[in-house]
Protein backbone atom coordinates (compact mmCIF):
# COMPACT_ATOMS: atom_id res chain seq x y z
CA UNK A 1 -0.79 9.68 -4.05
CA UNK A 2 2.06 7.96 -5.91
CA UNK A 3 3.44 4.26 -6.93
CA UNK A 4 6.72 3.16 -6.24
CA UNK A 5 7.33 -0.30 -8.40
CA UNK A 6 10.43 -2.25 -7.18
CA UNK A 7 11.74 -4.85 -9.00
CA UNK A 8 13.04 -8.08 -8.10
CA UNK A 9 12.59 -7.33 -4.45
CA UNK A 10 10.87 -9.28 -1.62
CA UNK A 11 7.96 -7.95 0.69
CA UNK A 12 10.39 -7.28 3.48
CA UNK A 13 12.99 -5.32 1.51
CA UNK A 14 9.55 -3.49 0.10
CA UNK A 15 8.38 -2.71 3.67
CA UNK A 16 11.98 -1.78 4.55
CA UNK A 17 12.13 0.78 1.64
CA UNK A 18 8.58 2.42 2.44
CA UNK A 19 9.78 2.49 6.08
CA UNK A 20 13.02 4.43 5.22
CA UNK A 21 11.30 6.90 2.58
CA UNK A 22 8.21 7.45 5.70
CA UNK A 23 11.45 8.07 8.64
CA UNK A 24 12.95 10.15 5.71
CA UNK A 25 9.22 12.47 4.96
CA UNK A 26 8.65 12.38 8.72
CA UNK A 27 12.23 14.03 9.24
CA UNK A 28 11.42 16.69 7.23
CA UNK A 29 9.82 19.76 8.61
CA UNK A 30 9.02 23.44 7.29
CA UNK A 31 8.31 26.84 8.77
CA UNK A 32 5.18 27.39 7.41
CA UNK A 33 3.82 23.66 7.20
CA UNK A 34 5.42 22.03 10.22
CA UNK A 35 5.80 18.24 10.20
CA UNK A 36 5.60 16.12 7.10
CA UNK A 37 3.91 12.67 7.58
CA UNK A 38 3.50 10.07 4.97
CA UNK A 39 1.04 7.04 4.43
CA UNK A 40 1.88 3.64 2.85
CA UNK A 41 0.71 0.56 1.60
CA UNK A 42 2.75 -2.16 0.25
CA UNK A 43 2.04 -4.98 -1.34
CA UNK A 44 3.73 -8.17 -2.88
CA UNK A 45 2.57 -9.07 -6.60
CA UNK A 46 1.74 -12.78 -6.59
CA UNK A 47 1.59 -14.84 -10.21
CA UNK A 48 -1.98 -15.53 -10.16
CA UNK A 49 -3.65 -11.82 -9.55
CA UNK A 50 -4.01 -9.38 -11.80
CA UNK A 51 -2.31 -5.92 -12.03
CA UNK A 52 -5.46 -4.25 -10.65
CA UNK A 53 -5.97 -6.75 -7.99
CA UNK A 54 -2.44 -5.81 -6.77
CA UNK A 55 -3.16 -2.13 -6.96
CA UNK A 56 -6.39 -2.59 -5.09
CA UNK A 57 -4.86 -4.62 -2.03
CA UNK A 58 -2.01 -2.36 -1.98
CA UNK A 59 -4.47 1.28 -2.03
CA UNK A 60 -6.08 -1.06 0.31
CA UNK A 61 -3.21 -1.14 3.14
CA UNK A 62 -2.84 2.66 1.96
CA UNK A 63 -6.39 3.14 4.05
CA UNK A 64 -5.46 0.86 6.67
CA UNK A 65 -2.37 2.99 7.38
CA UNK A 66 -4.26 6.40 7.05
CA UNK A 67 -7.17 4.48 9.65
CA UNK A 68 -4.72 3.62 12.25
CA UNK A 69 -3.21 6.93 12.82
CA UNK A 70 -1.01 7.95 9.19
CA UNK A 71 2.66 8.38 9.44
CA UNK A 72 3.08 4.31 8.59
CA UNK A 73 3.51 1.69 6.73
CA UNK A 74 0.70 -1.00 6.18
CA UNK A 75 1.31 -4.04 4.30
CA UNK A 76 -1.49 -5.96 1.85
CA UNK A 77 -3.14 -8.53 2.57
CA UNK A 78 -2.93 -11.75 0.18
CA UNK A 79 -4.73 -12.06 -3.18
CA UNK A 80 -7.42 -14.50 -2.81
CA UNK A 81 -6.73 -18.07 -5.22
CA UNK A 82 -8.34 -18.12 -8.48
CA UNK A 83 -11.97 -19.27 -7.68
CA UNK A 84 -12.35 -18.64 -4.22
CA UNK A 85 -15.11 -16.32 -3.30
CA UNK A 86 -13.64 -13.38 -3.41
CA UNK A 87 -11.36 -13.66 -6.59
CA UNK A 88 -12.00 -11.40 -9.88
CA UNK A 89 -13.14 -8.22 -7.46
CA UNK A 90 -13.69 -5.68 -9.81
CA UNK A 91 -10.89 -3.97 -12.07
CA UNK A 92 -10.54 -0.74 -9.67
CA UNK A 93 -7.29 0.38 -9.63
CA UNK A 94 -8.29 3.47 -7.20
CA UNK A 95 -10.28 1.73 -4.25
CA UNK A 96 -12.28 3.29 -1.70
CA UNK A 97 -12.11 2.40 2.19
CA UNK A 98 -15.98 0.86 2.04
CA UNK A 99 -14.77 -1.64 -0.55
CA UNK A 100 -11.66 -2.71 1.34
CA UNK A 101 -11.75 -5.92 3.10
């Protein structure tokens, strides 16, 4: 696995990029290997979540990609509001598909 962080750029232009680096990987093919696929998640940073919440939701839509077949991009869903049920879930940067909503 690998991050990509993009700067000043909005979810669409994000999903846009992953797309064309997942067309570019799926492209690519060698003798011994065969076809290259590639999983992604992407996810929009949003002022009131933390840098691990963002890394969670976004390894997050990494599983949901991977679960509905691989070779695609999956976008994260929103952070929840500060003091809604689900906010402050856990500091894991490296989630697991059982803890995924």
């Amino acid at each position: 696995e690998f991050l990509v962080i993009l700067a000043n750029v909005g979810l669409d232009d994000a999903q846009e990029s992953a797309e064309r680096i997942r067309s570019a990987v799926a492209a690519s093919e060698d003798a011994a290997v065969g076809r290259f696929t590639l999983s992604l998640g992407v996810g929009l940073w949003q002022s009131h979540e933390t840098d691990d919440e963002l890394l969670h939701r976004t390894d997050c839509a990494l599983y949901k990609a991977k679960a509905r077949g691989r070779n695609q991009v999956a976008l994260a869903v929103g952070a929840p509001l500060p003091g809604s049920k689900n906010s402050g879930a856990g500091g894991e940067s490296s989630a697991t598909q059982a803890s995924c909503p």
